[in-house]
N, C-alpha and C. Protein backbone atom coordinates (compact mmCIF):
# COMPACT_ATOMS: atom_id res chain seq x y z
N UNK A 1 36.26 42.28 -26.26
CA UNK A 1 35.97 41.97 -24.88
C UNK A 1 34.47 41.80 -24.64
N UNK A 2 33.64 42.50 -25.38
CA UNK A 2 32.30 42.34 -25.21
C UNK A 2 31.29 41.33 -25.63
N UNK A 3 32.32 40.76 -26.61
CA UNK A 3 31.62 39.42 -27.46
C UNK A 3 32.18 38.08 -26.25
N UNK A 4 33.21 38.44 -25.45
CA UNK A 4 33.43 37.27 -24.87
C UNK A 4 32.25 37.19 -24.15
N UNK A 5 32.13 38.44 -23.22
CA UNK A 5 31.17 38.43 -21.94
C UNK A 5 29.73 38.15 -22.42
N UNK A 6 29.64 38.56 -23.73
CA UNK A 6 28.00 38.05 -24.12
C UNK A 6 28.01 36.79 -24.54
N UNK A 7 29.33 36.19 -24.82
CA UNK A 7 29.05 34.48 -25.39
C UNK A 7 28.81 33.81 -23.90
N UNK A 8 29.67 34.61 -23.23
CA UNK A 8 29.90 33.36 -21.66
C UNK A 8 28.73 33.85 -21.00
N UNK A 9 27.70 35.18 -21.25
CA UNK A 9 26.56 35.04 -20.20
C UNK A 9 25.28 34.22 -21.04
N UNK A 10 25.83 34.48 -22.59
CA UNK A 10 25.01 33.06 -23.61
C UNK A 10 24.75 31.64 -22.81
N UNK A 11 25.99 31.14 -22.47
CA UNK A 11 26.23 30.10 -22.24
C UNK A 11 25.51 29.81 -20.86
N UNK A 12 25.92 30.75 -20.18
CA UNK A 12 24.77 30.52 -18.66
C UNK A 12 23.57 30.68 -19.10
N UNK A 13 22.79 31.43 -19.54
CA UNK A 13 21.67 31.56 -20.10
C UNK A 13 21.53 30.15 -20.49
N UNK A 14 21.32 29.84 -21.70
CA UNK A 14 21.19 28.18 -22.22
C UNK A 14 21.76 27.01 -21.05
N UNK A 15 22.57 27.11 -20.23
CA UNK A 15 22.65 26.29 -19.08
C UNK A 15 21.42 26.22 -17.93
N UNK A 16 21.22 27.36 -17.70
CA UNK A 16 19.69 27.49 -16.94
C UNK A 16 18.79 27.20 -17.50
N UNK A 17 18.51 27.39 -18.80
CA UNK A 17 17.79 27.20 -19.67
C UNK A 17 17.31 25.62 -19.34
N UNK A 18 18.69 24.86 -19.91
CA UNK A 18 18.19 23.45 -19.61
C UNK A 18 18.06 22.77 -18.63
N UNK A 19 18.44 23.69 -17.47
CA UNK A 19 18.46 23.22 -16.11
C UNK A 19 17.15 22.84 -15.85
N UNK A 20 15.86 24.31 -16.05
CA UNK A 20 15.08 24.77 -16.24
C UNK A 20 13.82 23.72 -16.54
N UNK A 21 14.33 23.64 -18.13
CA UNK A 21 13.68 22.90 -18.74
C UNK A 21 13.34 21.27 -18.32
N UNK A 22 14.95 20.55 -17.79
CA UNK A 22 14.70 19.30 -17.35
C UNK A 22 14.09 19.07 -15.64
N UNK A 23 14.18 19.61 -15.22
CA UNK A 23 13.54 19.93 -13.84
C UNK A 23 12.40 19.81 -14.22
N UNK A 24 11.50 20.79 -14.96
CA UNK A 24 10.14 21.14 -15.22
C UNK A 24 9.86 19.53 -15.60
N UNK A 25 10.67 18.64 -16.64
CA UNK A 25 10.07 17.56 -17.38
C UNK A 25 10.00 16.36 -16.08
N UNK A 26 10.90 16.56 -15.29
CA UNK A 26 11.17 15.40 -14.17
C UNK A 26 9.65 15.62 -13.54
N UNK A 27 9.62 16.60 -12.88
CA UNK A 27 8.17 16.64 -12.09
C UNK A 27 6.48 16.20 -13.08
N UNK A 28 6.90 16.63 -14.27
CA UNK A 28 5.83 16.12 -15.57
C UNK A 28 6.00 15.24 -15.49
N UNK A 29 6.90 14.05 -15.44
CA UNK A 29 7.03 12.65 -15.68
C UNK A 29 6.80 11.74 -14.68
N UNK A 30 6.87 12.35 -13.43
CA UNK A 30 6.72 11.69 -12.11
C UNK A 30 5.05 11.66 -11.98
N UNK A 31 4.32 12.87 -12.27
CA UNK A 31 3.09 12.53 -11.94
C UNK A 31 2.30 11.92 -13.06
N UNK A 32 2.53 11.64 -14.16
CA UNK A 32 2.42 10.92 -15.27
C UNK A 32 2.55 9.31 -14.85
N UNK A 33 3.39 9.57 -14.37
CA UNK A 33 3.90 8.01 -13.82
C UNK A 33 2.89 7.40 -12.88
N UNK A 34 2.83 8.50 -11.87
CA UNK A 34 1.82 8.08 -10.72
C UNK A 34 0.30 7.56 -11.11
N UNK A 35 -0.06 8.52 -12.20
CA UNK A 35 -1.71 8.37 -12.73
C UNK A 35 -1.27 7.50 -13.93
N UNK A 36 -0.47 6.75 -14.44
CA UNK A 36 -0.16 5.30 -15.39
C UNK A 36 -0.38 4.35 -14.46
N UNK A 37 -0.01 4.26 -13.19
CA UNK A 37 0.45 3.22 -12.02
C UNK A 37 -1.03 2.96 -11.64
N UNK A 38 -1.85 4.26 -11.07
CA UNK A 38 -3.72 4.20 -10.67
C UNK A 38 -4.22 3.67 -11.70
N UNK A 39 -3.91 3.95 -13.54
CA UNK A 39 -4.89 3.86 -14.06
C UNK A 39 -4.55 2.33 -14.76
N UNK A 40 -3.69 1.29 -14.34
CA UNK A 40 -3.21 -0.18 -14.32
C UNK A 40 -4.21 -1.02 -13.55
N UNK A 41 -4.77 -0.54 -12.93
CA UNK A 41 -5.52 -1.22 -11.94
C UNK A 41 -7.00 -1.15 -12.21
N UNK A 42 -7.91 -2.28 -11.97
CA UNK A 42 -9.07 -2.71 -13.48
C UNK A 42 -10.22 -1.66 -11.86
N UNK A 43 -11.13 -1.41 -12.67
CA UNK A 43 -12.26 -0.50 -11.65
C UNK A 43 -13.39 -1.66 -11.60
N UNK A 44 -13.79 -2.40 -12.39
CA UNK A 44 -14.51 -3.30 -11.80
C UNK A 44 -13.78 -4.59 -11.96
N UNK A 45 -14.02 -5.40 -10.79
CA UNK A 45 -13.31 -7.00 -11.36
C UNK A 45 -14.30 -8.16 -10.21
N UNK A 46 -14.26 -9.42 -10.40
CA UNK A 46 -14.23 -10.27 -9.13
C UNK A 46 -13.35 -10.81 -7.97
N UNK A 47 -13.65 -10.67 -6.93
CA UNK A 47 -12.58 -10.91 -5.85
C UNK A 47 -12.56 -12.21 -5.62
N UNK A 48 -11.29 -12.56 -5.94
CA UNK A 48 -10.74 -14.28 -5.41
C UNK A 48 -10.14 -14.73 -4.40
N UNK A 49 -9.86 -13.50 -3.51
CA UNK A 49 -8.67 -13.36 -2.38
C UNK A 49 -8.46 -12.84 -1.17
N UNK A 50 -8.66 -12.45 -0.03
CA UNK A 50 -8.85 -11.75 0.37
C UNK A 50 -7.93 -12.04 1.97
N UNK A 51 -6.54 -11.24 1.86
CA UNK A 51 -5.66 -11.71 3.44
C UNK A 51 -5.48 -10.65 3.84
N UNK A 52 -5.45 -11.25 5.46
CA UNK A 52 -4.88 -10.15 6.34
C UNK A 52 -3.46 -10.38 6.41
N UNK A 53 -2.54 -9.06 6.38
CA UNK A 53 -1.24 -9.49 5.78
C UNK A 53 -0.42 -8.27 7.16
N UNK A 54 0.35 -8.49 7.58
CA UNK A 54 1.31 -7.46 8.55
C UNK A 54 1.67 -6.20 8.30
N UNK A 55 1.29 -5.54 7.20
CA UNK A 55 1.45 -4.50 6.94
C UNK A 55 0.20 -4.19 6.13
N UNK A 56 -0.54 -4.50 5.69
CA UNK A 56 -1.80 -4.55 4.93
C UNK A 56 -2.58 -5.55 4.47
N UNK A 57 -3.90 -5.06 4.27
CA UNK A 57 -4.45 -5.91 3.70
C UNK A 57 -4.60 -6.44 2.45
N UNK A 58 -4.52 -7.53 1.76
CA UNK A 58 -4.44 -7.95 0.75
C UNK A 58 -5.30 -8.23 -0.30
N UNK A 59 -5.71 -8.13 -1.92
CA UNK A 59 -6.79 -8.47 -2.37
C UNK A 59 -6.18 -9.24 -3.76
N UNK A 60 -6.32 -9.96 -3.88
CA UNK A 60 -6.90 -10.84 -5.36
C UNK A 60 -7.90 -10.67 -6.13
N UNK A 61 -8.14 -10.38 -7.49
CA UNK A 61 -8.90 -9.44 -8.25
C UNK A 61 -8.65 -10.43 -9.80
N UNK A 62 -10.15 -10.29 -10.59
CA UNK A 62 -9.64 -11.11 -11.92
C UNK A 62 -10.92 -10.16 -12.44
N UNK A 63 -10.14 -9.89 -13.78
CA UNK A 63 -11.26 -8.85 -14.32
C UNK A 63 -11.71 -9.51 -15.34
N UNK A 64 -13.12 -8.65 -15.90
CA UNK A 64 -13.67 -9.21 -17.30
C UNK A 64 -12.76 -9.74 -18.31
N UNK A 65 -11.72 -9.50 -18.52
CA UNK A 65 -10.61 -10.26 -19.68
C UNK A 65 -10.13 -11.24 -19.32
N UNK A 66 -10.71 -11.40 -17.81
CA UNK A 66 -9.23 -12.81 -17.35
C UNK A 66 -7.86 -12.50 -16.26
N UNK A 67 -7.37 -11.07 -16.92
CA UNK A 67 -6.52 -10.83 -15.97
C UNK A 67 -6.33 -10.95 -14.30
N UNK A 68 -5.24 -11.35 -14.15
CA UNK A 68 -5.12 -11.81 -12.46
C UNK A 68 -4.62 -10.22 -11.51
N UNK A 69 -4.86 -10.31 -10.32
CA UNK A 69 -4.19 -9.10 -9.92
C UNK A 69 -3.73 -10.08 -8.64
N UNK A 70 -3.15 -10.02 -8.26
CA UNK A 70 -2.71 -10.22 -6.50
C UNK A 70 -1.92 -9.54 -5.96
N UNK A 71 -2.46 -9.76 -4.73
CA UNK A 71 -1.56 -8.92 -3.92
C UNK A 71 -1.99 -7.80 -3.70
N UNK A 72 -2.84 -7.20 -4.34
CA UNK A 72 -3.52 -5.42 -3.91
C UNK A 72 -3.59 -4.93 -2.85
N UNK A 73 -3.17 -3.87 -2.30
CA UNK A 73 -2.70 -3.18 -1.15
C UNK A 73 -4.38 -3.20 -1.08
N UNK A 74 -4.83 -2.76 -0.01
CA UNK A 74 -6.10 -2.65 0.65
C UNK A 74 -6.68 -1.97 1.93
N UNK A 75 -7.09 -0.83 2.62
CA UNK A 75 -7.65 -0.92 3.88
C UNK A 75 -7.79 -2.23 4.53
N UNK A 76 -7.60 -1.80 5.63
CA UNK A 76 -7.57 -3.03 6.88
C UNK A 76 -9.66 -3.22 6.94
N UNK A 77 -10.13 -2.48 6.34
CA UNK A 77 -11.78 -2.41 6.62
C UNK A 77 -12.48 -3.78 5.52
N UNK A 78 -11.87 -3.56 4.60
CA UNK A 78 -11.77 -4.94 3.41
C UNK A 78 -11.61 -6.03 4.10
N UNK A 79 -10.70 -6.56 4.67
CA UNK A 79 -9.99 -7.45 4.95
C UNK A 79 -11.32 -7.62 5.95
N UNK A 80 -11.91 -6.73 6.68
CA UNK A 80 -12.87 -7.41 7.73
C UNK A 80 -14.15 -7.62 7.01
N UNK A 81 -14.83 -7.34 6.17
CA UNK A 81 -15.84 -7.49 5.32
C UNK A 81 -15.51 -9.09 4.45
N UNK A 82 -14.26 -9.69 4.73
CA UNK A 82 -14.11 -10.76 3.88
C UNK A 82 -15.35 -11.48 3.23
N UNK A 83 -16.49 -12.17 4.00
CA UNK A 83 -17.52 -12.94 3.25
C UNK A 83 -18.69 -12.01 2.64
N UNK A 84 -18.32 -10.68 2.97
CA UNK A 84 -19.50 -9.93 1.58
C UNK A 84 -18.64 -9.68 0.78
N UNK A 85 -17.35 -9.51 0.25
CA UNK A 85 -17.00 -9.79 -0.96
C UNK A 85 -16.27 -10.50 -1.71
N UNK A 86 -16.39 -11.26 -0.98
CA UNK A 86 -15.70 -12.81 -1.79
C UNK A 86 -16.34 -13.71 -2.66
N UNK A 87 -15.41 -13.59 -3.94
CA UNK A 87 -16.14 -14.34 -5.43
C UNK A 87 -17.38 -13.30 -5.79
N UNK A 88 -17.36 -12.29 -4.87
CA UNK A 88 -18.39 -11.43 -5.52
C UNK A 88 -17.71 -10.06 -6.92
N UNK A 89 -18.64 -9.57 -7.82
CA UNK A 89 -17.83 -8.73 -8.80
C UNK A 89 -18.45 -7.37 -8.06
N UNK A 90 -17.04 -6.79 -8.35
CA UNK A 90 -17.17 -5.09 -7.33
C UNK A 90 -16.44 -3.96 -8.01
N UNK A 91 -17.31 -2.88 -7.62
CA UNK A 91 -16.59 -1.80 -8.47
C UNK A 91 -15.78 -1.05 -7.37
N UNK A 92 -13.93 -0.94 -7.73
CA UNK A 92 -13.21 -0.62 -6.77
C UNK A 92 -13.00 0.84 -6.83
N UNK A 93 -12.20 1.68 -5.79
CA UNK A 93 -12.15 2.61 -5.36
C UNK A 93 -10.76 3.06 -4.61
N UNK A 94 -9.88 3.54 -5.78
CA UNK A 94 -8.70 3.59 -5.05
C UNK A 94 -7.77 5.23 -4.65
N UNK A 95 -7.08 5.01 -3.77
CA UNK A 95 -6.20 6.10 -2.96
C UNK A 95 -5.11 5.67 -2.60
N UNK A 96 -4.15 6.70 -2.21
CA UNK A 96 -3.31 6.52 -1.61
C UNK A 96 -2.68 6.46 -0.94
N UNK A 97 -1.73 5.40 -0.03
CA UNK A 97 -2.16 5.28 1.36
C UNK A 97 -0.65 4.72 1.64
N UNK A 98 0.15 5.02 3.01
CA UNK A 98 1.12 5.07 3.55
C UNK A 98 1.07 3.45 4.29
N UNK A 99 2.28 3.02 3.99
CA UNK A 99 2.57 1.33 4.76
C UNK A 99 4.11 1.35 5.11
N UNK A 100 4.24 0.54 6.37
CA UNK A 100 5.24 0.54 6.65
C UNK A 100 6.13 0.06 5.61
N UNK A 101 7.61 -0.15 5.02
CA UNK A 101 8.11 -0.90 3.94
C UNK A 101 9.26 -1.48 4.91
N UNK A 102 8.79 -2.53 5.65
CA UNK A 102 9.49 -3.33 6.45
C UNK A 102 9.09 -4.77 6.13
N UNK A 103 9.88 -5.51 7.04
CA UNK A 103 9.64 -7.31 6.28
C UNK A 103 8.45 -7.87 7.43
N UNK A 104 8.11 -7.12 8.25
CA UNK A 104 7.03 -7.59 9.57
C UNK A 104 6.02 -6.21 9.85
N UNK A 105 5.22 -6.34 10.48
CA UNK A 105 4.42 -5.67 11.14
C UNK A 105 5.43 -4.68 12.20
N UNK A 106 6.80 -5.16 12.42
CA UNK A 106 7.18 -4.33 13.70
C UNK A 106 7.92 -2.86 12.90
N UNK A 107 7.55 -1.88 13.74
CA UNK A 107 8.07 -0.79 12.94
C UNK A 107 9.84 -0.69 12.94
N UNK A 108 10.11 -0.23 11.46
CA UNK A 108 11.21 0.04 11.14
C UNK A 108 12.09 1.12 10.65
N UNK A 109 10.73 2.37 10.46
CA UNK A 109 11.14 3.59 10.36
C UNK A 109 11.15 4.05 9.23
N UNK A 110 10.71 3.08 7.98
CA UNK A 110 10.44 3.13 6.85
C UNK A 110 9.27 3.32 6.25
N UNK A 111 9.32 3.95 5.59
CA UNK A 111 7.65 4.06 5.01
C UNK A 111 7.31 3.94 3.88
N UNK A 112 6.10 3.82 3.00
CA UNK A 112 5.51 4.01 1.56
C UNK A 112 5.02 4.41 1.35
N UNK A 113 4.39 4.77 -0.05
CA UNK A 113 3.29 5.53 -0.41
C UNK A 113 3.06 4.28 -1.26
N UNK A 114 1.83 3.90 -1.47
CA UNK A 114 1.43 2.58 -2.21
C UNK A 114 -0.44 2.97 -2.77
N UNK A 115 -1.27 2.58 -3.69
CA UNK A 115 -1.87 3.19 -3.87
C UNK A 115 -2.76 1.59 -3.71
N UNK A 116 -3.53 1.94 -3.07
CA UNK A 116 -4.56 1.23 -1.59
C UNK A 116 -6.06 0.94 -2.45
N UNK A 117 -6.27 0.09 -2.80
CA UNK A 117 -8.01 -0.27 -2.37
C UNK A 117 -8.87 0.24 -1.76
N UNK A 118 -9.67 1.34 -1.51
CA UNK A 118 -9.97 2.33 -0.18
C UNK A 118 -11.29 1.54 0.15
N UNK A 119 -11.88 1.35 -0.98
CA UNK A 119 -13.19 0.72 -0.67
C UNK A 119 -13.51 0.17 -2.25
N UNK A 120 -15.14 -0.80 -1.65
CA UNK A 120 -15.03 -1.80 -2.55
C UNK A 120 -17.20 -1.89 -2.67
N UNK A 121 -17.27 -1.93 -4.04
CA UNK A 121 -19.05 -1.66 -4.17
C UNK A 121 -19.04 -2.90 -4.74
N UNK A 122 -20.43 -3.30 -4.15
CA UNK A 122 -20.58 -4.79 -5.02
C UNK A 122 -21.69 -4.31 -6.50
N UNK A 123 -21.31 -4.59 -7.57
CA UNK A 123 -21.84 -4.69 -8.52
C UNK A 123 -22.68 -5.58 -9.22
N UNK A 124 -24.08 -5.46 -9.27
CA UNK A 124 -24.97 -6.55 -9.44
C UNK A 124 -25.46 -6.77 -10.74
């Protein structure tokens, strides 16, 4: 009788165990994920682009290799600076920043977390 009760509290044991264990790895992998996603995005590049868009502002970006970026989430403060940094090369500055995730400007009750352009240095 005693070998049952120690195999079956075995078995919970090693069930928590991995409960435990994969929980712990999910939250490791999520913020792993998050700082892969920031660190995709080039820190200095030239700006080719620059829209005001209904939910944010927009940036176009081509870095020393060539690579294209569009579309970059952005402060609405960018978007008003348009002719000091356009076609100019800038060292960017990014955060993360909440947007509606609707198809218009009108609110829908939805939200994001999207990781934003905060500001933008011109590099000479």
């Amino acid at each position: 009788m005693k070998i049952k009760k120690i195999s079956h509290l075995s078995a919970i044991g090693f069930s928590i165990c991995i409960f435990t264990t994969s929980t712990t790895s999910i939250f490791a992998n999520t913020s792993f994920v998050q700082a892969q996603k920031t660190a995709k995005f080039p820190q200095i590049a030239t700006v080719t682009g620059i829209t005001n868009g209904d939910i944010s502002c927009y940036v176009d970006l081509i870095d020393s290799k060539r690579k294209k970026y569009q579309g970059l989430y952005a402060s609405y403060d960018i978007c008003e600076k348009e002719k000091t940094f356009l076609n100019k090369k800038v060292r960017l500055f990014y955060g993360l920043e909440k947007v509606n995730d609707c198809q218009s400007a009108e609110p829908c009750g939805k939200s994001k977390t999207v990781t934003s352009i905060k500001r933008m240095q011109i590099v000479r």
